[in-house]
N, C-alpha and C. Protein backbone atom coordinates (compact mmCIF):
# COMPACT_ATOMS: atom_id res chain seq x y z
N UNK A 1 -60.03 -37.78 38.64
CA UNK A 1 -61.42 -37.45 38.86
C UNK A 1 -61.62 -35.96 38.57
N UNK A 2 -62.55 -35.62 37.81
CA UNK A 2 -63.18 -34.20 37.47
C UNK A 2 -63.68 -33.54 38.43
N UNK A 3 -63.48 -32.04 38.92
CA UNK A 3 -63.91 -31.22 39.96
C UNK A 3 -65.33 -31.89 39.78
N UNK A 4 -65.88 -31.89 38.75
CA UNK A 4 -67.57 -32.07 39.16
C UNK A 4 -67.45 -33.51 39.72
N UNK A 5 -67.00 -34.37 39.23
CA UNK A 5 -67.24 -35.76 39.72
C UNK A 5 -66.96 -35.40 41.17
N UNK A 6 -65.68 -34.93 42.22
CA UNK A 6 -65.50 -34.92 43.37
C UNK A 6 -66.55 -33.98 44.15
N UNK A 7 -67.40 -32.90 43.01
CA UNK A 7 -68.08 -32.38 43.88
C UNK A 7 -69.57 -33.42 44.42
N UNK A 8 -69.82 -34.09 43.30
CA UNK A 8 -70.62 -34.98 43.57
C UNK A 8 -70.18 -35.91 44.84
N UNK A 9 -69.22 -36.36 44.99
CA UNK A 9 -68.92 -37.65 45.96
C UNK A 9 -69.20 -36.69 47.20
N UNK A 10 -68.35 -35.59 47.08
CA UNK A 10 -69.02 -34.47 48.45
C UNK A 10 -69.78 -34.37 48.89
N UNK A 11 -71.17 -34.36 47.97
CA UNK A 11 -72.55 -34.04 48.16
C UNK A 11 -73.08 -35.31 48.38
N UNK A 12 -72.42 -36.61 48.06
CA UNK A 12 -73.25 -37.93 48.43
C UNK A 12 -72.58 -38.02 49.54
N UNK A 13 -71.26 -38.13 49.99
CA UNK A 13 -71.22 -37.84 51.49
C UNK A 13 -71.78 -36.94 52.96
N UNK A 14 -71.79 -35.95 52.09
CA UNK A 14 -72.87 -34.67 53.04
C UNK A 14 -74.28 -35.63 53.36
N UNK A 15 -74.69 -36.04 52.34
CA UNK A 15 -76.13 -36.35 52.51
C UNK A 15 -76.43 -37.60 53.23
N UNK A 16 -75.12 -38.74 53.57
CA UNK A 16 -75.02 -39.96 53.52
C UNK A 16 -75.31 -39.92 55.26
N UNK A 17 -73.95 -38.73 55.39
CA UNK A 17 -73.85 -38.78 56.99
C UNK A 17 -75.18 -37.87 57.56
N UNK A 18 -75.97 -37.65 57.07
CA UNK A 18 -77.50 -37.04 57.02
C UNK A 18 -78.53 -38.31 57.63
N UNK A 19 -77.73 -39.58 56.86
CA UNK A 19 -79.12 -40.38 56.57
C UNK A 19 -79.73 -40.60 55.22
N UNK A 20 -79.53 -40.37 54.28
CA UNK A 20 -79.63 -40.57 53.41
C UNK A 20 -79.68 -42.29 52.74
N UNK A 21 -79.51 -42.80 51.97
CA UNK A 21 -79.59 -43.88 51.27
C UNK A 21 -78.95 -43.71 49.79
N UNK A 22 -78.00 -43.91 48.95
CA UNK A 22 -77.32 -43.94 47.82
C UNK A 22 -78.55 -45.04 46.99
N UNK A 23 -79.26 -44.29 45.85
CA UNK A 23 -79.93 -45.25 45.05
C UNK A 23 -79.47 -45.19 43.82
N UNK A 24 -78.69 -44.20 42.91
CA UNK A 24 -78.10 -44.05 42.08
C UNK A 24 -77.22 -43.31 41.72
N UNK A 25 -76.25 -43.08 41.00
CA UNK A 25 -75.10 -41.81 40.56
C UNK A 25 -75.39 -41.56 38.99
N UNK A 26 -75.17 -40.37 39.01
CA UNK A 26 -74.73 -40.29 37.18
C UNK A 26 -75.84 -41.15 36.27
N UNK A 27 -77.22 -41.29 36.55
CA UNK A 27 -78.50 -42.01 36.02
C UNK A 27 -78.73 -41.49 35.15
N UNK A 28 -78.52 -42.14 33.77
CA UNK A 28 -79.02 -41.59 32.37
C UNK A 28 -80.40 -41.94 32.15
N UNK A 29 -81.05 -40.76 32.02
CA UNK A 29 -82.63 -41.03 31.51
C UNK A 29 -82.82 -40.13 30.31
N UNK A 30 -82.90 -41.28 29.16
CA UNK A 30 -82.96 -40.72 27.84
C UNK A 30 -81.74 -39.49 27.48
N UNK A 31 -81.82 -38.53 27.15
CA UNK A 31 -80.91 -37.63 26.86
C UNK A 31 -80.35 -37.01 28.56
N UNK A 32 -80.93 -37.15 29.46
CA UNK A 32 -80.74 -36.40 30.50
C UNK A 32 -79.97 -37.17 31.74
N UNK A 33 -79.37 -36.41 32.48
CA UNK A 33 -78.56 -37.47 33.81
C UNK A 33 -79.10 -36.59 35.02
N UNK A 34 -79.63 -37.36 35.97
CA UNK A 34 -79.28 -37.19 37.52
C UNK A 34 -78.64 -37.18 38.06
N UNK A 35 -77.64 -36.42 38.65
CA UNK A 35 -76.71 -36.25 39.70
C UNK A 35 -76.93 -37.98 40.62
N UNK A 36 -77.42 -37.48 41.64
CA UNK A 36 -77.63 -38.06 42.56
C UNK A 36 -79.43 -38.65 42.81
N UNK A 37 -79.42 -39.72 43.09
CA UNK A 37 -80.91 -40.04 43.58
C UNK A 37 -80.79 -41.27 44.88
N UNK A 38 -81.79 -40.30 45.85
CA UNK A 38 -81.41 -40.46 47.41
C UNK A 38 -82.39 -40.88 47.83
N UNK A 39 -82.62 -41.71 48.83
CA UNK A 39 -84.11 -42.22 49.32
C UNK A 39 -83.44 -41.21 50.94
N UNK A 40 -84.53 -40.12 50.91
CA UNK A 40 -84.45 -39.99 52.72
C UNK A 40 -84.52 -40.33 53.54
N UNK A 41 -83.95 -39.73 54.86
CA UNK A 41 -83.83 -40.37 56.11
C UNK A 41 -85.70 -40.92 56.30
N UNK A 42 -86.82 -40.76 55.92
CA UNK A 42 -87.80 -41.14 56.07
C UNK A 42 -88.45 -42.24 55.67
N UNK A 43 -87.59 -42.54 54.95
CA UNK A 43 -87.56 -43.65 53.52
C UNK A 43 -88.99 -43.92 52.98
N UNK A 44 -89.19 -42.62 52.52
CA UNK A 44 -91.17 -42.85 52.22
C UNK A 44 -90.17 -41.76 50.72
N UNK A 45 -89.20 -40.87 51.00
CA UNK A 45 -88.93 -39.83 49.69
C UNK A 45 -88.17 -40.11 49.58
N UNK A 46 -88.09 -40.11 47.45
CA UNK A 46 -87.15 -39.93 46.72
C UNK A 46 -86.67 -38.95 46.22
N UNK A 47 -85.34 -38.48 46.71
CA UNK A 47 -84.83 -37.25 46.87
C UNK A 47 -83.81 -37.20 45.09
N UNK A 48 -84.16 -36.45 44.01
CA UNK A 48 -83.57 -36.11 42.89
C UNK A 48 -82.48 -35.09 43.32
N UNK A 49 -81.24 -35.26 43.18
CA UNK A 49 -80.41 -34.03 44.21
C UNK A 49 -79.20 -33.93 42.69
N UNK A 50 -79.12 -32.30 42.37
CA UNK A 50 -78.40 -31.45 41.34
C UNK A 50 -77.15 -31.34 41.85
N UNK A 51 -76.32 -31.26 41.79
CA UNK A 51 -74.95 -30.91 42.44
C UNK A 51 -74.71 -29.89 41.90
N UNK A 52 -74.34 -28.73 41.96
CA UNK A 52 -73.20 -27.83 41.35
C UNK A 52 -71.71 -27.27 41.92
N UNK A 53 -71.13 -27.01 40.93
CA UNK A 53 -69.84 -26.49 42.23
C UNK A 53 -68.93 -25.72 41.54
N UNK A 54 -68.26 -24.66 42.37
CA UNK A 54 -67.48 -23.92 41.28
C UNK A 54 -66.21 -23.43 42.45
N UNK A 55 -65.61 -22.54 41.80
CA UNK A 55 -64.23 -22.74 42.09
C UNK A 55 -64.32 -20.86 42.81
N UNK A 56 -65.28 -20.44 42.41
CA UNK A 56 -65.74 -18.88 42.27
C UNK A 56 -66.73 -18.34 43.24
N UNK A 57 -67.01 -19.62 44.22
CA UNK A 57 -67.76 -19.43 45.30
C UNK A 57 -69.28 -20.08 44.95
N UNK A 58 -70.33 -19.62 45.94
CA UNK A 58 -71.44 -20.14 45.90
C UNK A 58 -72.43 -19.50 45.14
N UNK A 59 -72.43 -18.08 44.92
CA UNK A 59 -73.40 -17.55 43.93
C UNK A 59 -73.19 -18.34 42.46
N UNK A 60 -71.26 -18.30 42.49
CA UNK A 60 -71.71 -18.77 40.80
C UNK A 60 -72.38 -20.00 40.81
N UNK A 61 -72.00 -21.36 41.86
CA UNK A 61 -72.54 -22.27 41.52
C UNK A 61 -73.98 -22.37 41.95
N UNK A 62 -74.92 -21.45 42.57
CA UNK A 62 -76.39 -20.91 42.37
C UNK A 62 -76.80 -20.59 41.12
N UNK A 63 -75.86 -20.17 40.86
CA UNK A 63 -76.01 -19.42 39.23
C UNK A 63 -76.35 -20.91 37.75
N UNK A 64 -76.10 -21.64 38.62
CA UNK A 64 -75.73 -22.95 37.47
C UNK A 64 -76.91 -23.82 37.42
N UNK A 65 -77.39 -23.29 38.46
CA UNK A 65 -79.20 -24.27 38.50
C UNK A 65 -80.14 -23.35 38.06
N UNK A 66 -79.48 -23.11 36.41
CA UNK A 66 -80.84 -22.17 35.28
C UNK A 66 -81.86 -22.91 34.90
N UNK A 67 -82.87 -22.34 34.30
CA UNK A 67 -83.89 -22.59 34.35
C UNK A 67 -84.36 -23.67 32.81
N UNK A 68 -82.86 -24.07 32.32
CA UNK A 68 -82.93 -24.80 31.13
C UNK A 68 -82.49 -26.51 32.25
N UNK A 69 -81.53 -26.17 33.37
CA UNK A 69 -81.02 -27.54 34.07
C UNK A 69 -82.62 -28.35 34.58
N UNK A 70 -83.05 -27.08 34.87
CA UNK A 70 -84.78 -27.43 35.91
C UNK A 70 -85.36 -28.30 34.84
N UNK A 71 -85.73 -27.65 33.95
CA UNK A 71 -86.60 -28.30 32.56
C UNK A 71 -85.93 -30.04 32.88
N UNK A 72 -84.71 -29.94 32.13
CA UNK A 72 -84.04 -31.19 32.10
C UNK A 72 -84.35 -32.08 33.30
N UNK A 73 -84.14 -31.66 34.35
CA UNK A 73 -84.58 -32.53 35.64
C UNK A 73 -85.93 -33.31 35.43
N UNK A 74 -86.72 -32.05 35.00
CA UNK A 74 -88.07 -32.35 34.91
C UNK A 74 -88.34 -33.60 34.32
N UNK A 75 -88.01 -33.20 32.82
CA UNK A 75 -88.21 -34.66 31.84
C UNK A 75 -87.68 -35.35 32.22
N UNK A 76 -86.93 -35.74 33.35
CA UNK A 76 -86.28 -36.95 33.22
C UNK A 76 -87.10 -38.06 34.41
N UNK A 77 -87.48 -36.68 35.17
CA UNK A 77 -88.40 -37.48 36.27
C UNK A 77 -89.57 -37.71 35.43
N UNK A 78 -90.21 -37.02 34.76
CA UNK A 78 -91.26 -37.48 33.91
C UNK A 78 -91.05 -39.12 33.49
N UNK A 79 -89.99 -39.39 32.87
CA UNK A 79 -89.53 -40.53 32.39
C UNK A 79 -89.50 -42.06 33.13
N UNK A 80 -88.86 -41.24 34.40
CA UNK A 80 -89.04 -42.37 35.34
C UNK A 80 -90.68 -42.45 35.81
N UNK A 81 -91.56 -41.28 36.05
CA UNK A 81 -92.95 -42.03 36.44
C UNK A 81 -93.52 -42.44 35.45
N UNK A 82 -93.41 -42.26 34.10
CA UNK A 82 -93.75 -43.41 33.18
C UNK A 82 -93.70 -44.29 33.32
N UNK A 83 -92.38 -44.91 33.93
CA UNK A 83 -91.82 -46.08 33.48
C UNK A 83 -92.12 -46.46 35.56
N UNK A 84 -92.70 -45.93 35.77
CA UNK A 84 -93.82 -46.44 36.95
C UNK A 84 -92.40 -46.66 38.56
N UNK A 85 -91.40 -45.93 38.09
CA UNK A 85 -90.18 -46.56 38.93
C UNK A 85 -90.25 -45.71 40.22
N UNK A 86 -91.24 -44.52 40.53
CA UNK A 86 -91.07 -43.48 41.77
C UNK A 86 -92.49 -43.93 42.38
N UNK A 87 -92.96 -45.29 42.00
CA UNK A 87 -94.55 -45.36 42.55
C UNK A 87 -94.42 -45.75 43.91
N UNK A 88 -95.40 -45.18 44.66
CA UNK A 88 -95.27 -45.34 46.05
C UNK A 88 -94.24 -44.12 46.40
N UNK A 89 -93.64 -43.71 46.38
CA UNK A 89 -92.91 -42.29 47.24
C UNK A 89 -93.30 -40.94 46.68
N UNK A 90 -93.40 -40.43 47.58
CA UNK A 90 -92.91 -39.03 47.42
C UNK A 90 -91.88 -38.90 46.80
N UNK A 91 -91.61 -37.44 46.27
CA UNK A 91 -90.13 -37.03 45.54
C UNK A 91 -89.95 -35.16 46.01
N UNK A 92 -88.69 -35.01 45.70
CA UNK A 92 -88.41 -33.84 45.75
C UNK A 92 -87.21 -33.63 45.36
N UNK A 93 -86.92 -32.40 44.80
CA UNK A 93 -86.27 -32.41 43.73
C UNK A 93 -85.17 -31.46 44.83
N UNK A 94 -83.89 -31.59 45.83
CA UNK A 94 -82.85 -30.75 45.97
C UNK A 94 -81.79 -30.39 44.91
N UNK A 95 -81.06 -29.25 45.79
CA UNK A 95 -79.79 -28.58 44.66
C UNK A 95 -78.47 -28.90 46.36
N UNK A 96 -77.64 -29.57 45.52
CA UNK A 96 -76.32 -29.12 46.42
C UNK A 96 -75.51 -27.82 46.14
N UNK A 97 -74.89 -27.12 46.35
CA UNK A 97 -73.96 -26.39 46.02
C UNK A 97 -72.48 -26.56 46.92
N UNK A 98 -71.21 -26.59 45.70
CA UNK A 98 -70.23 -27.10 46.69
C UNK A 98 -69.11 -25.73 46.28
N UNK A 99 -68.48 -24.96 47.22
CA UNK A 99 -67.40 -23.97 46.61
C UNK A 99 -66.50 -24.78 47.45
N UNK A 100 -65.63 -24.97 46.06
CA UNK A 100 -64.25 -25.68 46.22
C UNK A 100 -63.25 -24.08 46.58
N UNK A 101 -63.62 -23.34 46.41
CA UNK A 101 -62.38 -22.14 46.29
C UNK A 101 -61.56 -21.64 47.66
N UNK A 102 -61.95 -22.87 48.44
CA UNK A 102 -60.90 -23.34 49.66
C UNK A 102 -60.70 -24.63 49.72
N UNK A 103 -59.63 -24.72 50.52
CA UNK A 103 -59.42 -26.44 51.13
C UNK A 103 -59.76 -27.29 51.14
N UNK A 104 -60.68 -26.97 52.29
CA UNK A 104 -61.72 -28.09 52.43
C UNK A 104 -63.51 -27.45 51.80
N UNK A 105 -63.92 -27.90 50.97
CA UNK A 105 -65.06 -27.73 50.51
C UNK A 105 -66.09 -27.31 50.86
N UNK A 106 -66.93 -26.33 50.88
CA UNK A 106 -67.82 -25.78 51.46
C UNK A 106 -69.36 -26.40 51.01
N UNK A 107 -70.60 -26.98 51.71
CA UNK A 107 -71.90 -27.20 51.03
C UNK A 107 -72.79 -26.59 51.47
N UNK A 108 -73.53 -26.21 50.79
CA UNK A 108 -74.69 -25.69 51.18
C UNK A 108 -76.22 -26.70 50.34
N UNK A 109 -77.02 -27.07 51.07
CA UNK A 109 -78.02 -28.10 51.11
C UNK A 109 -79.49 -27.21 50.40
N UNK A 110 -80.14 -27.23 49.41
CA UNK A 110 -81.19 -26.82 48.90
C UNK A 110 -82.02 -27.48 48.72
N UNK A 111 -82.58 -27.67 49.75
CA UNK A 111 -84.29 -28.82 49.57
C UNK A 111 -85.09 -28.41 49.21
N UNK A 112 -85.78 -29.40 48.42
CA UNK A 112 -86.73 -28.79 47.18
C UNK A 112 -88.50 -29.35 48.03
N UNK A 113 -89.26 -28.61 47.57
CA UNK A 113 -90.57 -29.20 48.26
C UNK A 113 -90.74 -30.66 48.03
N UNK A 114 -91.37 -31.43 49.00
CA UNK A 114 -91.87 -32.46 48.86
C UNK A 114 -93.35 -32.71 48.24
N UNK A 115 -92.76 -33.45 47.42
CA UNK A 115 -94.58 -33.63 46.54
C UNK A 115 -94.70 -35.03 46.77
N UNK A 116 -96.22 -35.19 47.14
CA UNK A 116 -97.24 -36.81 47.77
C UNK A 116 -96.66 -37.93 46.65
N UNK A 117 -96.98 -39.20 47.10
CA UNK A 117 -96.45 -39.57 46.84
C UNK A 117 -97.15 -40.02 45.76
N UNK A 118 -96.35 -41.24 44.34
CA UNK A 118 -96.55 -41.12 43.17
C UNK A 118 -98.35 -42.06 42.94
């Protein structure tokens, strides 16, 4: 398994024992993939969640949610409310960040605003 793949399972565990709901992994939409897509503990939002993770601590993997990854997110959610699949929820777009550059893995949780629902 690839550091990114385990940082992901991290971040779907972090979020799981949250409350969370697992609705997809690794979701290809058109040219673009979703990390993670989470129905919240509210189950009214669909949570789009970025993973990043680095070995170099948490700024670098802050550093990794540029403003070309955002775009990409974007279109891809675009894609899905086309295709009419976020109707009825809210969404919001989080960032995980995971520094592996200890032991046991460090997360830090970045929730993104909630926007009404579709």
């Amino acid at each position: 398994m690839t550091p990114g793949a385990r940082a992901e399972r991290a971040a779907e565990r972090h979020l799981r024992k949250r409350g969370y709901a697992t609705l997809a992994r690794n979701l290809r939409v058109g040219r673009n993939e979703l990390d993670l897509v989470m129905l919240a503990p509210d189950h009214t939002t669909v949570v789009v969640v970025e993973v990043k993770s680095s070995a170099m601590g948490m700024m670098r993997a802050r550093g990794a949610l540029d403003a070309g990854k955002r775009r990409r997110i974007g279109k891809a959610i675009q894609t899905l409310e086309r295709l009419r699949l976020l109707e009825g929820f809210a969404l919001r777009v989080d960032g995980i960040l995971v520094d592996t550059s200890s032991k046991r893995a460090a997360i830090e949780h970045l929730p993104g605003r909630r926007l009404p629902p579709r």
